[in-house]
C-alpha atoms as a PDB file:
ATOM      1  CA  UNK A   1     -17.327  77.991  58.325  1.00  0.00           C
ATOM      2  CA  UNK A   2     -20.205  77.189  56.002  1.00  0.00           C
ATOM      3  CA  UNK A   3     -22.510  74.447  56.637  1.00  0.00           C
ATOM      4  CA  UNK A   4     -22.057  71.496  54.149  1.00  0.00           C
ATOM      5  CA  UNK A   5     -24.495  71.038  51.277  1.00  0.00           C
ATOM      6  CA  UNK A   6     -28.019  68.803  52.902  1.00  0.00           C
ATOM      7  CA  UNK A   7     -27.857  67.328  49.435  1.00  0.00           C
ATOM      8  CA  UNK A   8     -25.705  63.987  48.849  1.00  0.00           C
ATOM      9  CA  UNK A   9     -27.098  62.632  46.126  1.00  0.00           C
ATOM     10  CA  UNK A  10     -28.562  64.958  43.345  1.00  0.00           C
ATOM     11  CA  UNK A  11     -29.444  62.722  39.811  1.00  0.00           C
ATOM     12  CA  UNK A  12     -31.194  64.892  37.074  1.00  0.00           C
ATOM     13  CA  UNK A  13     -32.572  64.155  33.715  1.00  0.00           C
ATOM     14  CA  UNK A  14     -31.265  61.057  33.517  1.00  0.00           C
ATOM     15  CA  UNK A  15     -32.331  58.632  30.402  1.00  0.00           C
ATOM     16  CA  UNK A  16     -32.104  55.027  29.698  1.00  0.00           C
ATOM     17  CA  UNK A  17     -33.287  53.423  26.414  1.00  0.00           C
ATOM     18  CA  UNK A  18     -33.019  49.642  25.246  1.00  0.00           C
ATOM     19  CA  UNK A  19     -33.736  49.475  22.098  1.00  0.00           C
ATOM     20  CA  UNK A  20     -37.479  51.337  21.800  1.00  0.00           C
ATOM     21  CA  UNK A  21     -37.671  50.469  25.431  1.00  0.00           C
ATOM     22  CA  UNK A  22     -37.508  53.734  27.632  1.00  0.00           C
ATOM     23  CA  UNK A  23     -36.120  52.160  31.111  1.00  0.00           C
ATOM     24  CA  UNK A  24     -35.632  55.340  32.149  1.00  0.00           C
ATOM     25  CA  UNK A  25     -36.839  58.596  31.356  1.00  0.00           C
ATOM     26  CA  UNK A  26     -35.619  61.860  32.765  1.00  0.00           C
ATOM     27  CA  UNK A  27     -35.759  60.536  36.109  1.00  0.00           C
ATOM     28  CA  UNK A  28     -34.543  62.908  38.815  1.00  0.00           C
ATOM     29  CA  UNK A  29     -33.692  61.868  42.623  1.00  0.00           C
ATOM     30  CA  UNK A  30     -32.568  63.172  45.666  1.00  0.00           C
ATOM     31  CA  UNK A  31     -31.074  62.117  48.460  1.00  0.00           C
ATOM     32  CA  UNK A  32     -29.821  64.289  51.774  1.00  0.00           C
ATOM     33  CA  UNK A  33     -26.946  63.804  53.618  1.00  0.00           C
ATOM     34  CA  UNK A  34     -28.064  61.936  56.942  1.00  0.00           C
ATOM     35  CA  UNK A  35     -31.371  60.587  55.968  1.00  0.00           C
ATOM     36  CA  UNK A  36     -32.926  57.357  55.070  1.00  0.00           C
ATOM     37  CA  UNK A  37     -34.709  57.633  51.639  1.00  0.00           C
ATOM     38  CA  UNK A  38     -36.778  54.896  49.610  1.00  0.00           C
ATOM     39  CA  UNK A  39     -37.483  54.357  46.020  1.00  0.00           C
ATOM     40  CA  UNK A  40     -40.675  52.283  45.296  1.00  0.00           C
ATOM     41  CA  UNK A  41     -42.997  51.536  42.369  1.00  0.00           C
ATOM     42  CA  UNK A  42     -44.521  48.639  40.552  1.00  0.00           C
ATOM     43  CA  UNK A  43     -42.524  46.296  38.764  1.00  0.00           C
ATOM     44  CA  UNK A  44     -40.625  47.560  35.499  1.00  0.00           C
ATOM     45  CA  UNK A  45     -40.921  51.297  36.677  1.00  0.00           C
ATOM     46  CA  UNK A  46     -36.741  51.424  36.288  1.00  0.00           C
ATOM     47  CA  UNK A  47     -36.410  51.226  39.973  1.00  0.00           C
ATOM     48  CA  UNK A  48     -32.991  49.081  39.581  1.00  0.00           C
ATOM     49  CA  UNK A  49     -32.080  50.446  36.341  1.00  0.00           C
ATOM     50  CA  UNK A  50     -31.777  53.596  37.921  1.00  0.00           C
ATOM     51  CA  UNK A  51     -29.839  52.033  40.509  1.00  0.00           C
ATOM     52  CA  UNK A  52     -27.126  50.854  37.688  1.00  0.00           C
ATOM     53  CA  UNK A  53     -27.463  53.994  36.343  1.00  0.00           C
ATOM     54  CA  UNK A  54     -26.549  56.126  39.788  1.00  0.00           C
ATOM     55  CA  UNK A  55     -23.322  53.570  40.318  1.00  0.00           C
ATOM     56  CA  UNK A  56     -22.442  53.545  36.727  1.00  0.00           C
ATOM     57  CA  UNK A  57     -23.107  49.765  36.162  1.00  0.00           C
ATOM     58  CA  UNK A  58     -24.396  50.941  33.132  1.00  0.00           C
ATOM     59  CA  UNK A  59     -23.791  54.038  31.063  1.00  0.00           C
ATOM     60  CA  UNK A  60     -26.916  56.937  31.101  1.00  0.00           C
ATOM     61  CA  UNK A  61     -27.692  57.917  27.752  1.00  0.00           C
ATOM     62  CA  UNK A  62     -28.938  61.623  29.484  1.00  0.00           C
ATOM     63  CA  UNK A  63     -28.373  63.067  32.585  1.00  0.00           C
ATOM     64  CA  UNK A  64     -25.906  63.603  35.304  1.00  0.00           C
ATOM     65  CA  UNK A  65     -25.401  62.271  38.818  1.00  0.00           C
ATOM     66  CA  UNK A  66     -23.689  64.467  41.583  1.00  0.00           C
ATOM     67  CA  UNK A  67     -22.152  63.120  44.874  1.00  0.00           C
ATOM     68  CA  UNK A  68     -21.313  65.670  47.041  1.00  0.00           C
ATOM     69  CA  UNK A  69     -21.359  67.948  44.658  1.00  0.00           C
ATOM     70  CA  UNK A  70     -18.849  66.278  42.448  1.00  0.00           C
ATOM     71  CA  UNK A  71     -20.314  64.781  39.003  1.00  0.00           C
ATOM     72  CA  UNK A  72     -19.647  60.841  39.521  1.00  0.00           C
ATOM     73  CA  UNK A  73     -21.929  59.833  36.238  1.00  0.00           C
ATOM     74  CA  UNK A  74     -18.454  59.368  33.999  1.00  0.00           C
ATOM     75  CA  UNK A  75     -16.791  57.291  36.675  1.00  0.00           C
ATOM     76  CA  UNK A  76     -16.463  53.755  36.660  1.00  0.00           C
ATOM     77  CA  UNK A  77     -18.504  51.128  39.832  1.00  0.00           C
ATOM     78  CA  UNK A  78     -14.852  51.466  41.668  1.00  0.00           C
ATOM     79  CA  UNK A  79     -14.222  54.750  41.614  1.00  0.00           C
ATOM     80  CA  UNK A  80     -17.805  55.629  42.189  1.00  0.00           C
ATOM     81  CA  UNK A  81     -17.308  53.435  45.283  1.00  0.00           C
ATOM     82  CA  UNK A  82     -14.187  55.028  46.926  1.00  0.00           C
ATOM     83  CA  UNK A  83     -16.390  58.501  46.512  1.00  0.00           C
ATOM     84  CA  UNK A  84     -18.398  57.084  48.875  1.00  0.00           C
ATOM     85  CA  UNK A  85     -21.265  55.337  47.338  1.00  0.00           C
ATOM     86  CA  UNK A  86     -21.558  51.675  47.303  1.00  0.00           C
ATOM     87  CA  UNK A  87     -24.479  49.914  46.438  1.00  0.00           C
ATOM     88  CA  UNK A  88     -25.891  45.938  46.878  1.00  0.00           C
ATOM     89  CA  UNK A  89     -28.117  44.111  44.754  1.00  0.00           C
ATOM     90  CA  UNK A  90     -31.720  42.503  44.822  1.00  0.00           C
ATOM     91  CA  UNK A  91     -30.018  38.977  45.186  1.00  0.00           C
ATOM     92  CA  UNK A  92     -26.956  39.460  47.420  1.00  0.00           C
ATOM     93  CA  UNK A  93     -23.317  38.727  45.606  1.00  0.00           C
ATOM     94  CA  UNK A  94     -21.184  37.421  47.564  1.00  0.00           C
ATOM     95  CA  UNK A  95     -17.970  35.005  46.891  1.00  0.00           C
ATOM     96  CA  UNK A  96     -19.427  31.671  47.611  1.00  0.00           C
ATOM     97  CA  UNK A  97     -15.731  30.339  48.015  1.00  0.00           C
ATOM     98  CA  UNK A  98     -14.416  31.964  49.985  1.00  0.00           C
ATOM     99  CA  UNK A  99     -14.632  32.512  53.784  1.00  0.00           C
ATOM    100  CA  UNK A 100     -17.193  35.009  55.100  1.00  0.00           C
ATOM    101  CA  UNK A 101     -14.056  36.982  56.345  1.00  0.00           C
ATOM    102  CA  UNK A 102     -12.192  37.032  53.207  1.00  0.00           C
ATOM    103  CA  UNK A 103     -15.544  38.763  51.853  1.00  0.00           C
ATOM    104  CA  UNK A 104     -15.343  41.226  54.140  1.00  0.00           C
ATOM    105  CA  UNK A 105     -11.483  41.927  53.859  1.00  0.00           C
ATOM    106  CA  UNK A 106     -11.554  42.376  50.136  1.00  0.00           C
ATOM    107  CA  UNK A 107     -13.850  45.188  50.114  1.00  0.00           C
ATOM    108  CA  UNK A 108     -11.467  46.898  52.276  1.00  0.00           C
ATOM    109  CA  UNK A 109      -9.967  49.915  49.649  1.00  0.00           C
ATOM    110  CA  UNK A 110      -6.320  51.748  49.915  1.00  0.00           C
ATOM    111  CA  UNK A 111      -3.900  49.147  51.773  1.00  0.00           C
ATOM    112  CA  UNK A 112      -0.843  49.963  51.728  1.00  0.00           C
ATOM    113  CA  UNK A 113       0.239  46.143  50.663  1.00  0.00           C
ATOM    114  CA  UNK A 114      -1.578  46.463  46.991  1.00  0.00           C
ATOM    115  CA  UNK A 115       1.523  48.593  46.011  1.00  0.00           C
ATOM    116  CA  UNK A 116       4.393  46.200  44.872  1.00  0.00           C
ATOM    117  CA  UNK A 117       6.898  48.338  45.830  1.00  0.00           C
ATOM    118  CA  UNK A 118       5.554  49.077  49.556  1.00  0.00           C
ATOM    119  CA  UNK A 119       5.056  45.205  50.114  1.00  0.00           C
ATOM    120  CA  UNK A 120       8.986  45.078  50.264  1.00  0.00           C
ATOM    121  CA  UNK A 121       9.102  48.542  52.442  1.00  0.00           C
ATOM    122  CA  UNK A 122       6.578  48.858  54.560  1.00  0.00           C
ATOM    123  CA  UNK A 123       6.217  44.920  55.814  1.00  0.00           C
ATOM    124  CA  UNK A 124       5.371  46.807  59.396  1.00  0.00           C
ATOM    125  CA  UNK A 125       2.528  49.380  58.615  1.00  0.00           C
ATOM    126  CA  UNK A 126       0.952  46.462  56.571  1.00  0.00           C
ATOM    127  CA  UNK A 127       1.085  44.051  58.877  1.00  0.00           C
ATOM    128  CA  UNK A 128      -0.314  46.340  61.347  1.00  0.00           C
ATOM    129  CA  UNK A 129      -3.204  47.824  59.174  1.00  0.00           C
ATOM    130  CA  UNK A 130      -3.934  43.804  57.951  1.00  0.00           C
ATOM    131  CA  UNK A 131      -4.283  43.315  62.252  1.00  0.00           C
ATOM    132  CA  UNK A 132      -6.739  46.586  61.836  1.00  0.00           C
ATOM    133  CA  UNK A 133      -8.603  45.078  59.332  1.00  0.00           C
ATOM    134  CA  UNK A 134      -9.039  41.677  60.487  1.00  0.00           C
ATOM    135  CA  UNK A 135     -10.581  43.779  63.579  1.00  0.00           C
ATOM    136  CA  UNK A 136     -12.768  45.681  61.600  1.00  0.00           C
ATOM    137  CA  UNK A 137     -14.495  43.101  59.770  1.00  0.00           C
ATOM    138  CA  UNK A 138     -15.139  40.891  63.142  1.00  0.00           C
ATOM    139  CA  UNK A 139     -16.941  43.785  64.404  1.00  0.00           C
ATOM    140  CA  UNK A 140     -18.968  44.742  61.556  1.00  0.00           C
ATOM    141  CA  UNK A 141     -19.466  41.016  61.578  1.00  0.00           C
ATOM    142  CA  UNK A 142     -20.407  40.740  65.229  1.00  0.00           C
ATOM    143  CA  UNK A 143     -22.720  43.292  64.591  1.00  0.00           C
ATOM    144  CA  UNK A 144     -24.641  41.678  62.215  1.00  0.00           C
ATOM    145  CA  UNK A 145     -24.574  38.359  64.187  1.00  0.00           C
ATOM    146  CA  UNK A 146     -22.071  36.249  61.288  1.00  0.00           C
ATOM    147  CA  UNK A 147     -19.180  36.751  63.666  1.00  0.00           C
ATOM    148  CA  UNK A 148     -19.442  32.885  64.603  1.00  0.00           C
ATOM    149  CA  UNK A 149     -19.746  32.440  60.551  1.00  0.00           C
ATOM    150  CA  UNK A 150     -16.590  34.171  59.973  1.00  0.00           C
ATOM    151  CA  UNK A 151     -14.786  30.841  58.966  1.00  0.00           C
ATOM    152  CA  UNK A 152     -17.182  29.835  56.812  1.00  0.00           C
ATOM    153  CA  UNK A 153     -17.860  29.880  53.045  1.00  0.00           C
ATOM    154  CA  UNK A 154     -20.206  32.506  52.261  1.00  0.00           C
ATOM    155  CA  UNK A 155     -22.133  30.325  50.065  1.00  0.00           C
ATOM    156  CA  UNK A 156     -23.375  28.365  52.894  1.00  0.00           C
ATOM    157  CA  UNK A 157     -24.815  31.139  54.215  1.00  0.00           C
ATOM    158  CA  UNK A 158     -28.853  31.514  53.945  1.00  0.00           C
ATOM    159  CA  UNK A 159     -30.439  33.904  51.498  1.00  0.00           C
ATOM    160  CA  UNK A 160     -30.948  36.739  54.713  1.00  0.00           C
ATOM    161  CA  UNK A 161     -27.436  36.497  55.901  1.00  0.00           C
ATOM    162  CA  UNK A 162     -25.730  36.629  52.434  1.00  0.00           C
ATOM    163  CA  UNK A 163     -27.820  40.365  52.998  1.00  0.00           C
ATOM    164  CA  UNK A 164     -26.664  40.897  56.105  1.00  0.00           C
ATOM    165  CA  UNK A 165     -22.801  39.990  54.756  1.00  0.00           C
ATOM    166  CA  UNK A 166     -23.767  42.228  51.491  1.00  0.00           C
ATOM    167  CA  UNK A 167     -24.945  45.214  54.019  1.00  0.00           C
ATOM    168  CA  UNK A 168     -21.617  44.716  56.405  1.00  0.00           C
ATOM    169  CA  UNK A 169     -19.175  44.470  53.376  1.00  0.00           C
ATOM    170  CA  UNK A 170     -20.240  47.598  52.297  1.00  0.00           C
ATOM    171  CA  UNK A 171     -19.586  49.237  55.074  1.00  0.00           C
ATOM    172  CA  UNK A 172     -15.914  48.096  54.952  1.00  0.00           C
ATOM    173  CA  UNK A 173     -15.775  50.765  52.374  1.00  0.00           C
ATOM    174  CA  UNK A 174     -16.255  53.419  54.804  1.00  0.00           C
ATOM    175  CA  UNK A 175     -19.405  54.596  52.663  1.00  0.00           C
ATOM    176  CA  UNK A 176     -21.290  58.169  52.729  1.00  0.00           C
ATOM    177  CA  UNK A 177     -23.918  56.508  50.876  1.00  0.00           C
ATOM    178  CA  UNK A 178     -25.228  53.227  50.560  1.00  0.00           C
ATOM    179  CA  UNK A 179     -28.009  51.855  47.521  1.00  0.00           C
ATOM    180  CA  UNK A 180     -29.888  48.852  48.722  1.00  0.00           C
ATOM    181  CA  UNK A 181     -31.984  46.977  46.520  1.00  0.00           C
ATOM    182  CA  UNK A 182     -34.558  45.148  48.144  1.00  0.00           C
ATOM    183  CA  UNK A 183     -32.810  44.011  51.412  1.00  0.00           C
ATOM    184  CA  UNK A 184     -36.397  42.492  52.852  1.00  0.00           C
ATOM    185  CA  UNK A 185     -36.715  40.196  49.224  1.00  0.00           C
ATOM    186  CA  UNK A 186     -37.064  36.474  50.092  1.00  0.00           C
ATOM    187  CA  UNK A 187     -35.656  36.901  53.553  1.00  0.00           C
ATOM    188  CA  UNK A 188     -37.805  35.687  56.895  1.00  0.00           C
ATOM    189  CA  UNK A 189     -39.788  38.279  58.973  1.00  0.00           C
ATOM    190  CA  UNK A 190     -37.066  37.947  61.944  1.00  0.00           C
ATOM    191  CA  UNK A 191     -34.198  38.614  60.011  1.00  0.00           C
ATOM    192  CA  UNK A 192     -36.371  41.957  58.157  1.00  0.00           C
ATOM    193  CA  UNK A 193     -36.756  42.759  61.312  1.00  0.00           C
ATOM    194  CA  UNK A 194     -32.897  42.623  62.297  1.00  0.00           C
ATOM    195  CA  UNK A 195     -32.229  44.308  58.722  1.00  0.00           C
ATOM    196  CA  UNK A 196     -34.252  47.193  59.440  1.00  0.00           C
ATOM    197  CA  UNK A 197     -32.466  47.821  62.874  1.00  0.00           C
ATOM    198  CA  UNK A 198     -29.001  47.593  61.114  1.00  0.00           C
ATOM    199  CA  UNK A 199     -29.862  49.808  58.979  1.00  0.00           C
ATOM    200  CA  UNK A 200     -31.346  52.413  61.076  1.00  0.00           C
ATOM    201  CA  UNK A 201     -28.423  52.292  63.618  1.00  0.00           C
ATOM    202  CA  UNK A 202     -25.713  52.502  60.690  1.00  0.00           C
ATOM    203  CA  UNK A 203     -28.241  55.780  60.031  1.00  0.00           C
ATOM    204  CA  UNK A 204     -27.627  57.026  63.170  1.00  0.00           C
ATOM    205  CA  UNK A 205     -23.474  56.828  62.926  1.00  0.00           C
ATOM    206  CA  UNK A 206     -24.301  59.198  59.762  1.00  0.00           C
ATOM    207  CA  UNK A 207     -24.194  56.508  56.902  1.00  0.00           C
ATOM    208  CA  UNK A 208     -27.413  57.724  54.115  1.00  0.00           C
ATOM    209  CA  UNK A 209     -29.150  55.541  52.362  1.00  0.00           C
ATOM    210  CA  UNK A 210     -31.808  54.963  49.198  1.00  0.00           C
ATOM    211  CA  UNK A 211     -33.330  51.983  49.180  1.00  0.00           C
ATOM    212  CA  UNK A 212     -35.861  49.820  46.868  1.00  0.00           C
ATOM    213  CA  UNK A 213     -37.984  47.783  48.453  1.00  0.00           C
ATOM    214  CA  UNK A 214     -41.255  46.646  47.865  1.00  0.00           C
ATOM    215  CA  UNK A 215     -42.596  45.846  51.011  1.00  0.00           C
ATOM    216  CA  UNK A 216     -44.531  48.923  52.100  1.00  0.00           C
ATOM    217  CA  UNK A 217     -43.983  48.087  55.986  1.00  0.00           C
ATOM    218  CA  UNK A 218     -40.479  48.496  55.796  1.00  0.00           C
ATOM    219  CA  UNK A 219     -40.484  51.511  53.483  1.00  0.00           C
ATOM    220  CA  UNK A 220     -42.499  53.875  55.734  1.00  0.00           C
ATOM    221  CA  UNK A 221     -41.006  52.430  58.649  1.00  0.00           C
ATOM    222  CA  UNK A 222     -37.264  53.875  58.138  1.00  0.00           C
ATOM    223  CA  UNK A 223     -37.638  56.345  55.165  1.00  0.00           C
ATOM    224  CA  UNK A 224     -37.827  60.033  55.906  1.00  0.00           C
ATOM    225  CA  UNK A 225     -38.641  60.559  52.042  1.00  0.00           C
ATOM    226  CA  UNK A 226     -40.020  58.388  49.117  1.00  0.00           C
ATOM    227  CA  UNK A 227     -39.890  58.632  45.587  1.00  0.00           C
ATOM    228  CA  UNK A 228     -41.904  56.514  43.514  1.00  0.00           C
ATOM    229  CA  UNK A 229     -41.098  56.056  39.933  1.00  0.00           C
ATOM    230  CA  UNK A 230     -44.016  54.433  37.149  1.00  0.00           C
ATOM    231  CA  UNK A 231     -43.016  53.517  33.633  1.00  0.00           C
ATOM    232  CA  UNK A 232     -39.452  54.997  33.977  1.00  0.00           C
ATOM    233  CA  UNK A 233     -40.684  58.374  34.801  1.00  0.00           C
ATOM    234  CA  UNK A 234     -40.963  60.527  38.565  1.00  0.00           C
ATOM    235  CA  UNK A 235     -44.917  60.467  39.963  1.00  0.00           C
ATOM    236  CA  UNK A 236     -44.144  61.638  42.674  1.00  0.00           C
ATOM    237  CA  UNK A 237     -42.525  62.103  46.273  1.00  0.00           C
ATOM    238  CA  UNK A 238     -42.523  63.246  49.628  1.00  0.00           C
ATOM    239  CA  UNK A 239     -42.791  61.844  53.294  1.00  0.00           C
ATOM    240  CA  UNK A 240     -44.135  58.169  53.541  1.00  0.00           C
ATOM    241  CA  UNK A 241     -47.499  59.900  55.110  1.00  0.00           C
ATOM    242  CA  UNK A 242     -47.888  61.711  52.017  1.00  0.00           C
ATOM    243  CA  UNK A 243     -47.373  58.882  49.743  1.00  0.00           C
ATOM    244  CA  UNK A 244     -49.815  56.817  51.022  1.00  0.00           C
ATOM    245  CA  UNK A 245     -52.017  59.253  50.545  1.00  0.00           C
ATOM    246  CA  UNK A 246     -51.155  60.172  47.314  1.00  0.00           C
ATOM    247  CA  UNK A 247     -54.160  59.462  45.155  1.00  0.00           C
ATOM    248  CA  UNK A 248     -51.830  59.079  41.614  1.00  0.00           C
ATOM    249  CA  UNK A 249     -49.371  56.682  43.389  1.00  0.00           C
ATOM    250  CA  UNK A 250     -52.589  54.906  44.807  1.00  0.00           C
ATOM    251  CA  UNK A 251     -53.519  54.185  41.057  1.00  0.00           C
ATOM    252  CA  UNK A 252     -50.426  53.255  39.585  1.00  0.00           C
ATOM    253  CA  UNK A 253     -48.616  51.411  42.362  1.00  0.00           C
ATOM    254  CA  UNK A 254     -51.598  49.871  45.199  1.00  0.00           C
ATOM    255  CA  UNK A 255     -53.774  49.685  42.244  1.00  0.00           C
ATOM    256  CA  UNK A 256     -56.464  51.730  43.679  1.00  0.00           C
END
């Protein structure tokens, strides 16, 4: 038996334009399967417009995007996300009105109680994947220390644990991938700290991720790889030790 591919994520060529504005151009990526990878550059290099562009929040104008092998750039956000690759965003969405475990619960994909004719048929096996659910998200929640929140509306939760609810929602999804954009942005040292340890225990259960951020202490403390991205174009990549040494990305992103 054939070892799988060590590439999960392969983007290539891809192109963005708004108007005269290139937001993205020919940007390639990788990600492997198992590893921790970080996107940086200043602001307006196209970091999170290459984001939208790996989920499909917005259409490339060039390029493609494999998961797995499998082109995913055609697919729409949900389908994209029962592939495997979910993604959060630089201020974390969440559904202020409802309960911190109803947030969690609706991420949950394939129940056998969204089919109207199974809801009559199969009361039993729903009931008893609801009960599995229910479990699920009190862990995940437990994990991330909002288990005693669980009752509460999610928009009473503070900027860092509307993260922390973004980060555990997604793994309701039982994701291969995961795109964080700036998890550390506007949250307290302590609870970066908590972040980064979520995420690289999540990394060792064999969840990858790619993540902006521009705080340099978190990006070469968890990434095995960086890629940093100026003016919508590659400059350059390779292991955090490399990049900060990298006398072009010393330039155009430390200003150096």
């Amino acid at each position: 038996m054939s070892a799988p591919d060590p590439t999960l994520l392969l983007a290539q060529g891809l192109c963005k334009n708004f108007g005269g504005l290139k937001a993205v151009n020919h940007a390639d990526i990788i990600v492997q399967r198992g590893s921790i990878t970080g996107l940086i550059g200043p602001n307006g290099a196209g970091k999170t417009t290459l984001f939208n562009l790996l989920s499909n929040f917005i259409k490339p104008d060039q390029g493609r995007v494999l998961l797995d092998g499998e082109a995913i750039h055609g697919l729409p956000p949900h389908r994209i996300a029962r592939q495997g690759c979910v993604r959060t965003f630089q201020v974390a969405r969440v559904l202020s009105r409802l309960t911190v475990l109803d947030n969690m619960l609706l991420a949950t994909q394939g129940q056998t109680g969204e089919h109207f004719l199974k809801l009559w048929a199969q009361q039993g096996q729903i009931r008893q994947e609801e009960k599995h659910n229910r479990e699920r998200a009190m862990e995940l929640l437990e994990s991330v220390g909002l288990a005693a929140k669980a009752q509460d509306y999610a928009g009473a939760l503070s900027g860092g644990q509307r993260k922390l609810l973004e980060m555990a929602r997604a793994l309701m999804t039982h994701p291969k991938l995961i795109l964080l954009d700036e998890p550390a942005a506007g949250v307290n040292p302590t609870l970066i700290g908590q972040i980064c340890e979520h995420i690289l225990q999540w990394n060792r259960q064999g969840i990858s991720f790619l993540i902006i951020e521009h705080n340099m202490d978190v990006i070469m403390s968890l990434c095995h790889q960086v890629w940093v991205m100026a003016e919508g174009s590659n400059l350059a990549n390779g292991s955090p030790a490399e990049i900060q040494q990298n006398p072009r990305v010393l330039e155009a992103y430390l200003g150096e």
